[in-house]
C-alpha atoms as a PDB file:
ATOM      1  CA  UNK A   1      11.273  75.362  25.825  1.00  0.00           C
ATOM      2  CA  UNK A   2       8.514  76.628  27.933  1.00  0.00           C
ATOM      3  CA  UNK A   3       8.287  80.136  26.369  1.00  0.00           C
ATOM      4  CA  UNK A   4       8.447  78.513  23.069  1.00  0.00           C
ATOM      5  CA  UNK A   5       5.406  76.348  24.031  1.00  0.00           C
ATOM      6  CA  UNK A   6       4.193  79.472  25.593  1.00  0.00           C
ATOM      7  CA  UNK A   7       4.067  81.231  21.872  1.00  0.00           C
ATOM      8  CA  UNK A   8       2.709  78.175  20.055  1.00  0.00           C
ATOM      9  CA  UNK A   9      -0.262  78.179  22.693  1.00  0.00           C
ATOM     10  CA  UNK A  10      -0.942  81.898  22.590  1.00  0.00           C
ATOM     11  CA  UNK A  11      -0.655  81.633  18.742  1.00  0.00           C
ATOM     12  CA  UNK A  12      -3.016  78.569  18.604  1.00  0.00           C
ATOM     13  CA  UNK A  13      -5.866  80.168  20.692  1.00  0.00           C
ATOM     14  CA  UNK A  14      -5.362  83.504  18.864  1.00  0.00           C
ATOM     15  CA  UNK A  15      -5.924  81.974  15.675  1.00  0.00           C
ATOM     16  CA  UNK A  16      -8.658  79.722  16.915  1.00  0.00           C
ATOM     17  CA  UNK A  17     -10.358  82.410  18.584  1.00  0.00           C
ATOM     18  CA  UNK A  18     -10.495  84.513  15.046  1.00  0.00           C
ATOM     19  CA  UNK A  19     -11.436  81.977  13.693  1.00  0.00           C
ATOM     20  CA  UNK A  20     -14.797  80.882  15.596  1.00  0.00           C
ATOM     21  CA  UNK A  21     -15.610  84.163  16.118  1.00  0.00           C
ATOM     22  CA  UNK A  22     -15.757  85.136  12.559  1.00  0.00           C
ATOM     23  CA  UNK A  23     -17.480  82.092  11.609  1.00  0.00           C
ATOM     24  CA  UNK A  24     -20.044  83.305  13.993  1.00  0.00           C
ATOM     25  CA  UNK A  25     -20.297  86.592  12.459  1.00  0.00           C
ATOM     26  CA  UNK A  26     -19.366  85.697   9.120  1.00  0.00           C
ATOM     27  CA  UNK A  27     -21.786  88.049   7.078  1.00  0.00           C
ATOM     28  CA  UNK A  28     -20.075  90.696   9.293  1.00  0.00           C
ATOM     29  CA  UNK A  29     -16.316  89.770   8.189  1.00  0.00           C
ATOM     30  CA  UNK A  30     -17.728  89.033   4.559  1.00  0.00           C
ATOM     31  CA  UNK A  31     -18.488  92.583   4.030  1.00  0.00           C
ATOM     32  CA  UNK A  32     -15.222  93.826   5.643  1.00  0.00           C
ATOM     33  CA  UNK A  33     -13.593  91.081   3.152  1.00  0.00           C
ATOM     34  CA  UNK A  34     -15.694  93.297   0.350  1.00  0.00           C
ATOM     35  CA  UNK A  35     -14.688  97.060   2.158  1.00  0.00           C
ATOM     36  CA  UNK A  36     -10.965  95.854   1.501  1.00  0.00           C
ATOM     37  CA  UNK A  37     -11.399  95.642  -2.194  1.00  0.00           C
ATOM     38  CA  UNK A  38     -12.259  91.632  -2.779  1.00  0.00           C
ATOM     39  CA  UNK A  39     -15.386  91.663  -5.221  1.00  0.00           C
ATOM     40  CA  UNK A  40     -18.901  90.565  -4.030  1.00  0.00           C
ATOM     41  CA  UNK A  41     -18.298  87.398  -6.333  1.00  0.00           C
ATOM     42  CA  UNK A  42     -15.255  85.797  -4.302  1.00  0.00           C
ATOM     43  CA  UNK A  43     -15.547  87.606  -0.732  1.00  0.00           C
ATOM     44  CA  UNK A  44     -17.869  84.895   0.785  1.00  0.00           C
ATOM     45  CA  UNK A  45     -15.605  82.098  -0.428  1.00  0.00           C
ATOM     46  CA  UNK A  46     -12.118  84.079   0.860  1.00  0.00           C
ATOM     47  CA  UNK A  47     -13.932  84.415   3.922  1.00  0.00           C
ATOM     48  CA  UNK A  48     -14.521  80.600   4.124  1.00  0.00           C
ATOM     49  CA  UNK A  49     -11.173  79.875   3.440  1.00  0.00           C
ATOM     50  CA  UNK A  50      -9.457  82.561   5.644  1.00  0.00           C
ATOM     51  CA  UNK A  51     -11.366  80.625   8.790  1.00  0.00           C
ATOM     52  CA  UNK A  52      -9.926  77.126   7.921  1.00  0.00           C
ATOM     53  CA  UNK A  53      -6.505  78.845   7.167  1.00  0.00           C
ATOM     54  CA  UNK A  54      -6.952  79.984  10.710  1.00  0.00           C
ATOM     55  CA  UNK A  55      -8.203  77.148  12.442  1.00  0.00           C
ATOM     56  CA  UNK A  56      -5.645  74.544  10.925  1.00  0.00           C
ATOM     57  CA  UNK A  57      -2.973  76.913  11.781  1.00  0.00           C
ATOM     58  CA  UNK A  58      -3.772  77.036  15.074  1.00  0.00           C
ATOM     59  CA  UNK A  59      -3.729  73.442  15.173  1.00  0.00           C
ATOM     60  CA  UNK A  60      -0.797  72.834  13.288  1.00  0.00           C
ATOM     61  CA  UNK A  61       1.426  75.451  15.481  1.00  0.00           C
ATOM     62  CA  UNK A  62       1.144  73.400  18.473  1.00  0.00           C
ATOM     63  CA  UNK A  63       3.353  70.208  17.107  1.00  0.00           C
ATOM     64  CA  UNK A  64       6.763  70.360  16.223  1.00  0.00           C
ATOM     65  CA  UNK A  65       6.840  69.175  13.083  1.00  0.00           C
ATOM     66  CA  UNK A  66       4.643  71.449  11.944  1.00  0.00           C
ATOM     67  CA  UNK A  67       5.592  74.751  13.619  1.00  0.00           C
ATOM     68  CA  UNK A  68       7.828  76.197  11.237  1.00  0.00           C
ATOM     69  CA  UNK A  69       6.149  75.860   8.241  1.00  0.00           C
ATOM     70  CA  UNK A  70       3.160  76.904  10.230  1.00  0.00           C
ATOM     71  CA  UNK A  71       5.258  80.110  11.888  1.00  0.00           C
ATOM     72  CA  UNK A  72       6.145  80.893   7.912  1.00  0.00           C
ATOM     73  CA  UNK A  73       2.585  80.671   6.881  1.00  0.00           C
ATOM     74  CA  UNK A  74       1.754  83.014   9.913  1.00  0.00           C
ATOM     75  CA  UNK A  75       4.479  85.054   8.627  1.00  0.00           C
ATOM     76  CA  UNK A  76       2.935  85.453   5.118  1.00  0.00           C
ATOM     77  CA  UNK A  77      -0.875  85.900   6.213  1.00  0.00           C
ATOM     78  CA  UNK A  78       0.428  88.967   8.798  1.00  0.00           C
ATOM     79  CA  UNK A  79       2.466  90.419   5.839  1.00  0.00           C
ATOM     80  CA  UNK A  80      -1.408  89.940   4.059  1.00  0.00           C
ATOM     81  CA  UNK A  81      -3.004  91.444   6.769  1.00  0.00           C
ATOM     82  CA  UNK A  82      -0.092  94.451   6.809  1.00  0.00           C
ATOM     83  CA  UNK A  83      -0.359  95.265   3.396  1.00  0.00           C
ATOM     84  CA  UNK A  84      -4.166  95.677   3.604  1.00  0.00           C
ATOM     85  CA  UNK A  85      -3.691  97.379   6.583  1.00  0.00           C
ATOM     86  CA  UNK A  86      -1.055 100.013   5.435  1.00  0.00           C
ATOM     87  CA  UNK A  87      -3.473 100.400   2.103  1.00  0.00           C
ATOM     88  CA  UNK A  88      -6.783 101.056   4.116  1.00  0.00           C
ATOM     89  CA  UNK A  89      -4.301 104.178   6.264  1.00  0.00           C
ATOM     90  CA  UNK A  90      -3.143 105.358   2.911  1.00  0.00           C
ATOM     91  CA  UNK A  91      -6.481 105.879   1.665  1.00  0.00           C
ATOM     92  CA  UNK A  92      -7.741 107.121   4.407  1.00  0.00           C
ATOM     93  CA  UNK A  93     -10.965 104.660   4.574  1.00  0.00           C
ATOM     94  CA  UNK A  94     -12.480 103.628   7.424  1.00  0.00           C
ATOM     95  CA  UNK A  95     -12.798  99.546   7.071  1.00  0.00           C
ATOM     96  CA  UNK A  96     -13.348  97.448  10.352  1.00  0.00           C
ATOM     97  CA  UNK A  97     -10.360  95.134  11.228  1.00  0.00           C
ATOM     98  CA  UNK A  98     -12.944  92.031  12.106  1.00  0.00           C
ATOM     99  CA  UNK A  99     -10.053  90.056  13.900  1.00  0.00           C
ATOM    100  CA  UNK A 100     -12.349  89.045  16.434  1.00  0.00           C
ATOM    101  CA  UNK A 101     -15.438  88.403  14.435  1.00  0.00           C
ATOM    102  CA  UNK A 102     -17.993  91.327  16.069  1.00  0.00           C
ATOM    103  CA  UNK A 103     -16.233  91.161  19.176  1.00  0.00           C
ATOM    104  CA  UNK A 104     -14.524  93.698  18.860  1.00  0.00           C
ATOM    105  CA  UNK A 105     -15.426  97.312  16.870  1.00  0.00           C
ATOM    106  CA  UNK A 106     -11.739  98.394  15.993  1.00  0.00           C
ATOM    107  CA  UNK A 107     -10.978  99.724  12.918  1.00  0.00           C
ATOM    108  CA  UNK A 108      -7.817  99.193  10.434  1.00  0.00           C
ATOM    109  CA  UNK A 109      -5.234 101.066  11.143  1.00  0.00           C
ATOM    110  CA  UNK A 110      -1.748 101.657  13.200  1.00  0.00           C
ATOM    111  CA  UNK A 111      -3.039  99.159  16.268  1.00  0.00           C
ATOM    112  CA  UNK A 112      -3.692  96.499  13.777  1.00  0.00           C
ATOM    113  CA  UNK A 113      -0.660  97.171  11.938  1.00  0.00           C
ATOM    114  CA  UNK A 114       1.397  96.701  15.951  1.00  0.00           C
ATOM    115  CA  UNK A 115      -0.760  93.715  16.925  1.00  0.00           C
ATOM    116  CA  UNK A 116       0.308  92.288  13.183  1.00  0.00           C
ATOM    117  CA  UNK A 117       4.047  92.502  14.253  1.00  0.00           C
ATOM    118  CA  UNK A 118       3.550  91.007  17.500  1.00  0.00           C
ATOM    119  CA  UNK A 119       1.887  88.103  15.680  1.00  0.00           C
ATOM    120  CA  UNK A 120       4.786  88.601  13.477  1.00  0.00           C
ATOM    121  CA  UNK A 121       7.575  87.879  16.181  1.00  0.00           C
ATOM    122  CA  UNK A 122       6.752  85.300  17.842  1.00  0.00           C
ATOM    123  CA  UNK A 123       6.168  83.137  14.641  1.00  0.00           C
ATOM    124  CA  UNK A 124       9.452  84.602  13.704  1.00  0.00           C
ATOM    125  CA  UNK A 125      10.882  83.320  17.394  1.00  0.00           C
ATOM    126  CA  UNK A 126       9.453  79.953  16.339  1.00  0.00           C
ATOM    127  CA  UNK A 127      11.328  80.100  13.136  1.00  0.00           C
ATOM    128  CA  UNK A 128      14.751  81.412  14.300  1.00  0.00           C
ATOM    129  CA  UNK A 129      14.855  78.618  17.759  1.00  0.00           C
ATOM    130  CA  UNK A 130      16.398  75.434  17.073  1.00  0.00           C
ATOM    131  CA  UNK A 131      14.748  73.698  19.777  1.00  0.00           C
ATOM    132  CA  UNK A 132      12.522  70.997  19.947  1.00  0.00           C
ATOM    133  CA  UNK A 133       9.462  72.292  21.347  1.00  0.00           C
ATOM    134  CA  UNK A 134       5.341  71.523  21.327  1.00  0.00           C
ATOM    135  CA  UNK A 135       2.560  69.799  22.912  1.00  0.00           C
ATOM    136  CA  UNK A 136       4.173  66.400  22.367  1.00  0.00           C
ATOM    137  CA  UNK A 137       6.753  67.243  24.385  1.00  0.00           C
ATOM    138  CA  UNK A 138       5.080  68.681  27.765  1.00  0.00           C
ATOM    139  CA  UNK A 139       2.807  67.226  30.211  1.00  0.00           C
ATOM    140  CA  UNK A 140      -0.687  67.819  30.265  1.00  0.00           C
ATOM    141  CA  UNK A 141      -0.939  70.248  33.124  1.00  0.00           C
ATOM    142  CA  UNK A 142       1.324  72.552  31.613  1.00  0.00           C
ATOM    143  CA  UNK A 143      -0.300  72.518  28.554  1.00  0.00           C
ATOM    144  CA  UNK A 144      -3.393  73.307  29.631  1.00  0.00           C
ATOM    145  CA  UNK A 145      -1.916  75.800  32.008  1.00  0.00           C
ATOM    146  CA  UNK A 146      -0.379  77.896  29.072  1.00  0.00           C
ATOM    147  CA  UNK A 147      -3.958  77.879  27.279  1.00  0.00           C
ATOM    148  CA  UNK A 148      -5.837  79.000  30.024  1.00  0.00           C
ATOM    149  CA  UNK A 149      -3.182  81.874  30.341  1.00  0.00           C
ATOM    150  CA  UNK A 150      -2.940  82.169  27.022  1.00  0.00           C
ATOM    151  CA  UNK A 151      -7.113  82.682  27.002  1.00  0.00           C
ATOM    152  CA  UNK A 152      -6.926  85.076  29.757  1.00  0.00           C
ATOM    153  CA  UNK A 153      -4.603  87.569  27.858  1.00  0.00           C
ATOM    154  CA  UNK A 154      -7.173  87.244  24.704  1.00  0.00           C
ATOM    155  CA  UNK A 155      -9.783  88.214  27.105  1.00  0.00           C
ATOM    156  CA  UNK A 156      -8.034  91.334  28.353  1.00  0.00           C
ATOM    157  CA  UNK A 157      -6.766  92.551  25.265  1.00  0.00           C
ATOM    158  CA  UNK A 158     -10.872  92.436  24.161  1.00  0.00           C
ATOM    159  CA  UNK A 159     -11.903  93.804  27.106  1.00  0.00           C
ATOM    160  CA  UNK A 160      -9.453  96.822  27.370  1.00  0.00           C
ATOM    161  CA  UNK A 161     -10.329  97.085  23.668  1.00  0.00           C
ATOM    162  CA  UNK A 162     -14.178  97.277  24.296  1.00  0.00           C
ATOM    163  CA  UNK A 163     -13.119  99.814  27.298  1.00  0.00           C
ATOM    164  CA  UNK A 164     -11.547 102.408  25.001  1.00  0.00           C
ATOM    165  CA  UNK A 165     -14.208 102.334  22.828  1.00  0.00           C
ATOM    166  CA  UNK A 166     -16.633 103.262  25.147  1.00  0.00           C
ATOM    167  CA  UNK A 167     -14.712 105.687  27.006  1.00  0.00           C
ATOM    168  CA  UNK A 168     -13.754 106.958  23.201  1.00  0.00           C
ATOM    169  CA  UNK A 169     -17.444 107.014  22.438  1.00  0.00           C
ATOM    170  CA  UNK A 170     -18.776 109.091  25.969  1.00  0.00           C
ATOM    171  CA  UNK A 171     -16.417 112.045  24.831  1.00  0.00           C
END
């Protein structure tokens, strides 16, 4: 049960995370919504709604009534996310992956498509478990516990992230 708590925490502040940082930088993920082929017309609105996609999932992940039809709507969003991806490397263009709001200056591409089936299994590990796991089940400590852990590793992916870049960029 605690790993499975583990993945609905990571997956909650993951998609939180997105979330508020793109709503911070939304003009930013707006025109990466437009780079990806969504006209001018609808991209603000998609952008909108991709946000509060994000943030309920990432509340409705951490209950366990809700986790597997949350883990299959994770499911469907990173097959979404992998199709755009796959059609940005096929064409060759150079679109910015915006999963951290400006946070992070990565572009779409094969790391997006490996951090999309990460995402991908451990929704899928939510889907496949039969037991009864979420935050209604575990004491506060614990809870709070797997965030803050769950935070860190957000952190360090963006920081190691922002340290390739620059390293990439002194060369």
């Amino acid at each position: 049960m605690e790993m499975l708590l583990f993945f609905q925490c990571l997956l909650c502040v993951l998609f939180l995370f997105s979330a508020i940082t793109k709503m911070f930088s939304l003009s930013s993920f707006n025109k990466t919504v437009q780079e990806i082929g969504i006209h001018k017309n609808w991209s603000m609105q998609l952008s909108i709604l991709l946000v509060v996609f994000e943030i309920l999932i990432s509340f409705l992940i951490l209950f366990d009534k809700t986790k597997t039809y949350t883990s299959f709507s994770i499911c469907g969003l990173m097959l979404v996310f992998a199709t755009i991806s796959i059609r940005t490397i096929n064409i060759k263009s150079e679109v910015k992956c915006s999963c951290f709001g400006s946070l992070s200056e990565e572009k779409l591409g094969i790391k997006t498509l490996v951090r999309i089936l990460i995402i991908t299994l451990l929704s899928l590990g939510l889907i496949v478990t039969d037991s009864k796991s979420g935050v209604e089940y575990a004491g506060f400590s614990e809870v709070a516990n797997l965030f803050l852990f769950s935070v860190g590793l957000i952190l360090i992916h963006l920081l190691l992230s922002a340290y390739t870049n620059f390293v990439s960029k002194l060369k």
